[in-house]
N, C-alpha and C. Protein backbone atom coordinates (compact mmCIF):
# COMPACT_ATOMS: atom_id res chain seq x y z
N UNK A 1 58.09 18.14 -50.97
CA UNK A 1 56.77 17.77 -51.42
C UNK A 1 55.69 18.61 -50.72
N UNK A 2 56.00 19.26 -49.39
CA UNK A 2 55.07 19.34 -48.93
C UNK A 2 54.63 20.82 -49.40
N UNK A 3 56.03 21.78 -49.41
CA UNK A 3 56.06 22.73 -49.96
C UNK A 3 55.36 22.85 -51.53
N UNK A 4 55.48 21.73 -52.32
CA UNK A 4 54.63 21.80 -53.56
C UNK A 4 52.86 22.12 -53.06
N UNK A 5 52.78 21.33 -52.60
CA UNK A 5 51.27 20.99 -52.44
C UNK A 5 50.90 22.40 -51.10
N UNK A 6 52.11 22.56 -50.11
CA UNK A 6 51.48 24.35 -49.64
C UNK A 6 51.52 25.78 -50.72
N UNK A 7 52.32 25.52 -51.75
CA UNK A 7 51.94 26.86 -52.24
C UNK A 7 50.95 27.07 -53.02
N UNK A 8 50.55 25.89 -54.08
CA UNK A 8 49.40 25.84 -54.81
C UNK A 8 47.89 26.49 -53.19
N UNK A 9 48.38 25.73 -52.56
CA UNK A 9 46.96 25.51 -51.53
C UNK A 9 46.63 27.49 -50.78
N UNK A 10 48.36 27.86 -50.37
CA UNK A 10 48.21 29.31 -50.02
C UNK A 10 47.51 30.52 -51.22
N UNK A 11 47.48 30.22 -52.40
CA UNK A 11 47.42 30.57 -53.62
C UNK A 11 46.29 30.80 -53.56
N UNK A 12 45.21 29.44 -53.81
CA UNK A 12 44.18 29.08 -53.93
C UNK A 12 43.23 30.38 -52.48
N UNK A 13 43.68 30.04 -50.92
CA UNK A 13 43.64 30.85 -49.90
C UNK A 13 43.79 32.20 -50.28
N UNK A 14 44.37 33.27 -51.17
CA UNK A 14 44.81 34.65 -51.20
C UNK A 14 43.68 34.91 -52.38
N UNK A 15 43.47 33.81 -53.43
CA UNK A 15 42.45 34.72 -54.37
C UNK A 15 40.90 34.22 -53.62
N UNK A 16 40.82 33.48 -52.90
CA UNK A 16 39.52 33.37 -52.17
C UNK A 16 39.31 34.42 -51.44
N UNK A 17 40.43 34.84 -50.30
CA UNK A 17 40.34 36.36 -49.54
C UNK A 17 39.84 37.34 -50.04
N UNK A 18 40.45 37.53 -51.39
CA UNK A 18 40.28 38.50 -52.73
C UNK A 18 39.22 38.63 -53.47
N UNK A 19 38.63 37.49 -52.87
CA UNK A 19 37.08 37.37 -53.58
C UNK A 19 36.20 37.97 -52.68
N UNK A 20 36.44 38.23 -51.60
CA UNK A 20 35.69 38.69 -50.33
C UNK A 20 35.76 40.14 -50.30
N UNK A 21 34.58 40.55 -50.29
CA UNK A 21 34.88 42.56 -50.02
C UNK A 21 34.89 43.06 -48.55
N UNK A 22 34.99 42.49 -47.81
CA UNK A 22 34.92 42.69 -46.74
C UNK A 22 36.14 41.94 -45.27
N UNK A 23 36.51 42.19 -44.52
CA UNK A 23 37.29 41.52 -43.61
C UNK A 23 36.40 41.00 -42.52
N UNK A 24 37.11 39.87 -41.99
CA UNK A 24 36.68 39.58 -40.82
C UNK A 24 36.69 40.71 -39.65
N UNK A 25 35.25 40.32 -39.27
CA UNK A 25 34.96 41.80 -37.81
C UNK A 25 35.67 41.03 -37.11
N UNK A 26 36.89 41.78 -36.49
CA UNK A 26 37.10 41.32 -35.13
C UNK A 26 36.67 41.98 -33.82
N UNK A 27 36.66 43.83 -34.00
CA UNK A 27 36.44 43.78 -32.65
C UNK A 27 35.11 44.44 -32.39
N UNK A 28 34.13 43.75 -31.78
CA UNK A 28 33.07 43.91 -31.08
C UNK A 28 32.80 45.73 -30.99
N UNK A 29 31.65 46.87 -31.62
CA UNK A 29 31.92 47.88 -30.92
C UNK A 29 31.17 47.90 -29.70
N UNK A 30 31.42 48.96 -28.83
CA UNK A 30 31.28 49.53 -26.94
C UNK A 30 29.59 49.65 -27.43
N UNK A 31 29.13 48.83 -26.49
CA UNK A 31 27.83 49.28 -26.09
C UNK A 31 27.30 49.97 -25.08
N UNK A 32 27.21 51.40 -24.63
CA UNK A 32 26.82 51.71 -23.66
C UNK A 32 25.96 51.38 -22.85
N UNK A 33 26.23 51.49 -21.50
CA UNK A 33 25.40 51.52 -20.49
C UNK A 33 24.11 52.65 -20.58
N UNK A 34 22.87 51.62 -20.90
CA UNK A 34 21.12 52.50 -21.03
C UNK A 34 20.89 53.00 -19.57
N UNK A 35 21.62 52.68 -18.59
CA UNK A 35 21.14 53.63 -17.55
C UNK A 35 21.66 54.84 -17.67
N UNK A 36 22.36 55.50 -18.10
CA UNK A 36 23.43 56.39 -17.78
C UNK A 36 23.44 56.72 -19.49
N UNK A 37 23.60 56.51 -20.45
CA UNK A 37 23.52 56.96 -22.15
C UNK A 37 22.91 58.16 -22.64
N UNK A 38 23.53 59.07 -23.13
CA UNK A 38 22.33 60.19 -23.74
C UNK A 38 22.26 59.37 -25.01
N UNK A 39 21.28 60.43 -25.09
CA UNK A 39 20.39 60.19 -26.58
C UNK A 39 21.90 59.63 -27.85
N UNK A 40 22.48 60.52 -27.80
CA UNK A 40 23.73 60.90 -28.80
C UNK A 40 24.65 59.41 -28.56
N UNK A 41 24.81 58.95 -27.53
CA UNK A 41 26.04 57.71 -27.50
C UNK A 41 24.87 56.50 -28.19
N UNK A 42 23.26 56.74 -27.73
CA UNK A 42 22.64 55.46 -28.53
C UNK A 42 22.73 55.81 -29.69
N UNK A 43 22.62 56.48 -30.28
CA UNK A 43 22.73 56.24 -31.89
C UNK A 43 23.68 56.70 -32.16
N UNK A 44 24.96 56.65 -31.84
CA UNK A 44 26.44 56.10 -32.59
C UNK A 44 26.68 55.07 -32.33
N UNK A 45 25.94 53.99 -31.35
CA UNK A 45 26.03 53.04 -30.86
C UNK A 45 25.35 52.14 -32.01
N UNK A 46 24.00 52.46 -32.19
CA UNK A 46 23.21 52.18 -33.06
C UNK A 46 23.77 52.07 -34.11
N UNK A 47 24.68 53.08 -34.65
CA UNK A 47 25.68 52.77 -36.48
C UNK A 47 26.92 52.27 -36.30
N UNK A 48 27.08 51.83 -34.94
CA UNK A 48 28.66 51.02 -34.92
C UNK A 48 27.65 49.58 -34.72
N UNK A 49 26.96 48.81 -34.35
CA UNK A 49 26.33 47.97 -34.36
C UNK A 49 25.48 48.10 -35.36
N UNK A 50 25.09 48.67 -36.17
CA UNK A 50 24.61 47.89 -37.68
C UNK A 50 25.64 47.87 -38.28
N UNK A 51 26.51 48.71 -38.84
CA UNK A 51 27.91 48.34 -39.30
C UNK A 51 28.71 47.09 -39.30
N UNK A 52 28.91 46.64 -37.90
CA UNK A 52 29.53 45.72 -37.28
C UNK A 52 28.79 44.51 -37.80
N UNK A 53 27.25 44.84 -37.91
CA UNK A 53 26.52 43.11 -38.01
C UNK A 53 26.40 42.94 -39.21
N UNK A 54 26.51 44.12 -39.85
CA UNK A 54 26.29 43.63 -41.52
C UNK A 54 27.96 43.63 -42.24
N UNK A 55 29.06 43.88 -41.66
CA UNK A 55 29.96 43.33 -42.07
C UNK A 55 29.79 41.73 -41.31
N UNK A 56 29.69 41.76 -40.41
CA UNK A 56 29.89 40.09 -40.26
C UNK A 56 28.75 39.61 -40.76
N UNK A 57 27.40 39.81 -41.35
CA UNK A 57 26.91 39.07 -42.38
C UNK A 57 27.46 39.12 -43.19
N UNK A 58 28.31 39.90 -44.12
CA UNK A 58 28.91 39.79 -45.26
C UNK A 58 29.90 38.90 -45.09
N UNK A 59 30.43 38.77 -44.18
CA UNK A 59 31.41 38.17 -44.20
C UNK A 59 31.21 36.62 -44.14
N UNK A 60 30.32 36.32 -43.02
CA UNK A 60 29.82 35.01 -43.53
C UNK A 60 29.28 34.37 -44.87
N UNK A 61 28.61 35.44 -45.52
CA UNK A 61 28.46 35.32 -46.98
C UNK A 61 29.62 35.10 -48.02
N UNK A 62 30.38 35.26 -47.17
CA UNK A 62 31.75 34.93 -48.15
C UNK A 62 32.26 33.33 -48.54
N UNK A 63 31.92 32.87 -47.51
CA UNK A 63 31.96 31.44 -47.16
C UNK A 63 33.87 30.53 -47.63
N UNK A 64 34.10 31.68 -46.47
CA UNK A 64 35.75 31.50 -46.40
C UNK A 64 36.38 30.77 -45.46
N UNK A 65 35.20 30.58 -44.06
CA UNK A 65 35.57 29.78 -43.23
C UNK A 65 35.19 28.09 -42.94
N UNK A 66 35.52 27.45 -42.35
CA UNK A 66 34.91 26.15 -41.98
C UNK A 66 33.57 26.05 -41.02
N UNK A 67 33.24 25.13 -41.04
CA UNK A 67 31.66 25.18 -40.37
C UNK A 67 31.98 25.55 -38.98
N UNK A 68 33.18 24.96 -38.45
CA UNK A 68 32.90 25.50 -36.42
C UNK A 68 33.54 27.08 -36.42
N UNK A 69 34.29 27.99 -37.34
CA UNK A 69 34.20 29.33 -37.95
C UNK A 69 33.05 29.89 -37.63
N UNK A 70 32.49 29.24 -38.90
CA UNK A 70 31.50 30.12 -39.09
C UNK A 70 30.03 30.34 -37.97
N UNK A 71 30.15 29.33 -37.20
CA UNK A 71 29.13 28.68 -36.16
C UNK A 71 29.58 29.70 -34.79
N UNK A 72 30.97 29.82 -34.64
CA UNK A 72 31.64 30.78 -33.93
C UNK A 72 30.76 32.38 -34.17
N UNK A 73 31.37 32.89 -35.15
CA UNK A 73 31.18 33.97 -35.72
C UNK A 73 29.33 34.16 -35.46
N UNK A 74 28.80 33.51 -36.06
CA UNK A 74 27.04 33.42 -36.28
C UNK A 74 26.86 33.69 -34.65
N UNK A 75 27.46 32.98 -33.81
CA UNK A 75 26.99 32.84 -32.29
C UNK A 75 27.18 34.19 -31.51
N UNK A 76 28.75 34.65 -32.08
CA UNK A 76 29.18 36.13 -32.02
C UNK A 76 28.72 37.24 -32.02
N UNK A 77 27.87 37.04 -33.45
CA UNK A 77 26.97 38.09 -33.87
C UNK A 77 25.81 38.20 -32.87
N UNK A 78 24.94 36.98 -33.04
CA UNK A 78 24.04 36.40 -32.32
C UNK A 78 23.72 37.29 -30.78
N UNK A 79 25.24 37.28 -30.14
CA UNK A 79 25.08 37.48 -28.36
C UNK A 79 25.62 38.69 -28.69
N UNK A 80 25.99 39.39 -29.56
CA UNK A 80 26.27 40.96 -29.48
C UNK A 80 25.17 42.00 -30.17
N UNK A 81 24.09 40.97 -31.08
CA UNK A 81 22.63 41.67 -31.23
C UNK A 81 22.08 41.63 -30.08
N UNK A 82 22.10 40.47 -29.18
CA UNK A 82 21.17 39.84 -28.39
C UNK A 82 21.61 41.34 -27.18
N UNK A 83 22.68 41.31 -26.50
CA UNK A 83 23.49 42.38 -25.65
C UNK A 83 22.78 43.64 -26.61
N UNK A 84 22.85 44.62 -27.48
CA UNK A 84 22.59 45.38 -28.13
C UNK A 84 21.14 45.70 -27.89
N UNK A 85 20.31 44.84 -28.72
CA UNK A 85 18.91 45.11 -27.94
C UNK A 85 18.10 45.28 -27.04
N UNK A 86 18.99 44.11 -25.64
CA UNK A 86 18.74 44.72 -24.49
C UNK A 86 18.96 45.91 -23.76
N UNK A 87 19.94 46.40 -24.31
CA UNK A 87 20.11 47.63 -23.80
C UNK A 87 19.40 48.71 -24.48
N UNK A 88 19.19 48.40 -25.89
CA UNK A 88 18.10 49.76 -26.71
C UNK A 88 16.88 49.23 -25.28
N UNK A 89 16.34 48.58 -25.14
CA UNK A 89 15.08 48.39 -24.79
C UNK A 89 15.24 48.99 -23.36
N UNK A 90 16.04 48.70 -22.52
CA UNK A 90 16.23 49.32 -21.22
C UNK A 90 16.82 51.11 -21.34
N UNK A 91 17.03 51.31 -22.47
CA UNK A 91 17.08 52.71 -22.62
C UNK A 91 16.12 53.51 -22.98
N UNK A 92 14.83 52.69 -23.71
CA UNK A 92 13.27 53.23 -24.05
C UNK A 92 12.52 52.90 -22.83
N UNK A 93 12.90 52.11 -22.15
CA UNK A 93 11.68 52.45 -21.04
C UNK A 93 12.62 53.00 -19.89
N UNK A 94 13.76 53.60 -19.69
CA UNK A 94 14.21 54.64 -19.08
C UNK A 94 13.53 55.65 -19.35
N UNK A 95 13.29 56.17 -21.05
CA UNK A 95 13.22 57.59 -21.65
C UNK A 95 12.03 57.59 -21.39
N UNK A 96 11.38 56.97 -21.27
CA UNK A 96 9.61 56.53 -21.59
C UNK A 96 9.61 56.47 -19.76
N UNK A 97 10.55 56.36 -18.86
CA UNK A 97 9.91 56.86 -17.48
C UNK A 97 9.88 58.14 -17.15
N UNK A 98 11.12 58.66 -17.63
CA UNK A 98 11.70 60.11 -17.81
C UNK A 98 10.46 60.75 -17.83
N UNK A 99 9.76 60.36 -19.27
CA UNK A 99 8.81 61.51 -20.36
C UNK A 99 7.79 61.03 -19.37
N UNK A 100 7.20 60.24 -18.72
CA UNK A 100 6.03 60.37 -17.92
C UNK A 100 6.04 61.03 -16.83
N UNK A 101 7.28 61.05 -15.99
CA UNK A 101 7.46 61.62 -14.81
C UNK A 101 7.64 63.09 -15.30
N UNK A 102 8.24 63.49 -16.56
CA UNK A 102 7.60 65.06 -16.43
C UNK A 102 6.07 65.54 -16.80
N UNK A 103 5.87 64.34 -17.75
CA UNK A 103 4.14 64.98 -17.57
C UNK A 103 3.42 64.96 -16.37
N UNK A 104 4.21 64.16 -15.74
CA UNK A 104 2.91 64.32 -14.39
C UNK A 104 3.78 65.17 -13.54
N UNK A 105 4.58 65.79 -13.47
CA UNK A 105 5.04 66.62 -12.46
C UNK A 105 6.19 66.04 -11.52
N UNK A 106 6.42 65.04 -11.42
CA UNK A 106 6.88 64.17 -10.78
C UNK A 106 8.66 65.09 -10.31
N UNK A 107 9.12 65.47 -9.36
CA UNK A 107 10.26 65.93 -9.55
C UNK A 107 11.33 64.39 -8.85
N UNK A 108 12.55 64.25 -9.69
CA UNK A 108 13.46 63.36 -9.42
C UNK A 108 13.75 63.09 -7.99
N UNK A 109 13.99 61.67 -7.25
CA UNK A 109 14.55 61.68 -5.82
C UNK A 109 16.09 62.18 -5.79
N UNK A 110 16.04 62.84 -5.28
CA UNK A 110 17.23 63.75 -4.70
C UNK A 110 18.12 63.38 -3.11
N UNK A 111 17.04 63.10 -2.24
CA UNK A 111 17.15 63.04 -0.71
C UNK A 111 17.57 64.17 -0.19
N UNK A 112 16.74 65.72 -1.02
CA UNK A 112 16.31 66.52 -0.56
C UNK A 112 15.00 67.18 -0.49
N UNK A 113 14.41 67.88 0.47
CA UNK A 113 13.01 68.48 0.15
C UNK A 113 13.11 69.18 -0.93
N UNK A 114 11.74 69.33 -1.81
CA UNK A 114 11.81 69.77 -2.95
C UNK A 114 11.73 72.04 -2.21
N UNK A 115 11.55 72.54 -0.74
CA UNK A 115 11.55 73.69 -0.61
C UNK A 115 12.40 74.61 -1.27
């Protein structure tokens, strides 16, 4: 009996999947470290994190999972924008100390004389 009522139910499960264009994101991409990042790792960083968030909006749009799923996932997204932005922002006012300290002349601490 039980087998009746699991295959109809796995069935039902494979054309719902099938209805979905997209997979579940599982793995998180690398966010670099904004102290230390060139220009070039933030924005591949930048298209593996929009990538990443708009498949897992899509994917929530699919509405394949159960509510503590999807509450998971949303929270997921949530603290890996939240992580993401902080670091764009600590990487613009790195670049933005950078670009002032060469307009004013400023040469880098070294813990040598500049002779």
């Amino acid at each position: 009996m039980k087998a009746m009522i699991a295959i109809p139910a796995l069935c039902l499960a494979m054309n719902a999947a099938a209805g979905c264009p997209v997979t579940h994101p599982r793995e998180q991409p690398v966010i670099p470290d904004a102290a230390v990042a060139s220009k070039q790792e933030m924005h591949r960083a930048q298209l593996a994190a929009e990538q990443y968030l708009l498949q897992g909006k899509a994917y929530l749009e699919c509405g394949l999972m159960n509510r503590r799923q999807y509450s998971q996932l949303l929270s997921q997204l949530e603290m890996f924008s939240e992580q993401y932005n902080n670091e764009v922002i600590e990487y613009q006012i790195r670049r933005q100390m950078v670009a002032e300290n060469d307009q004013a002349g400023v040469l880098p601490v070294t813990g040598r004389s500049a002779d």
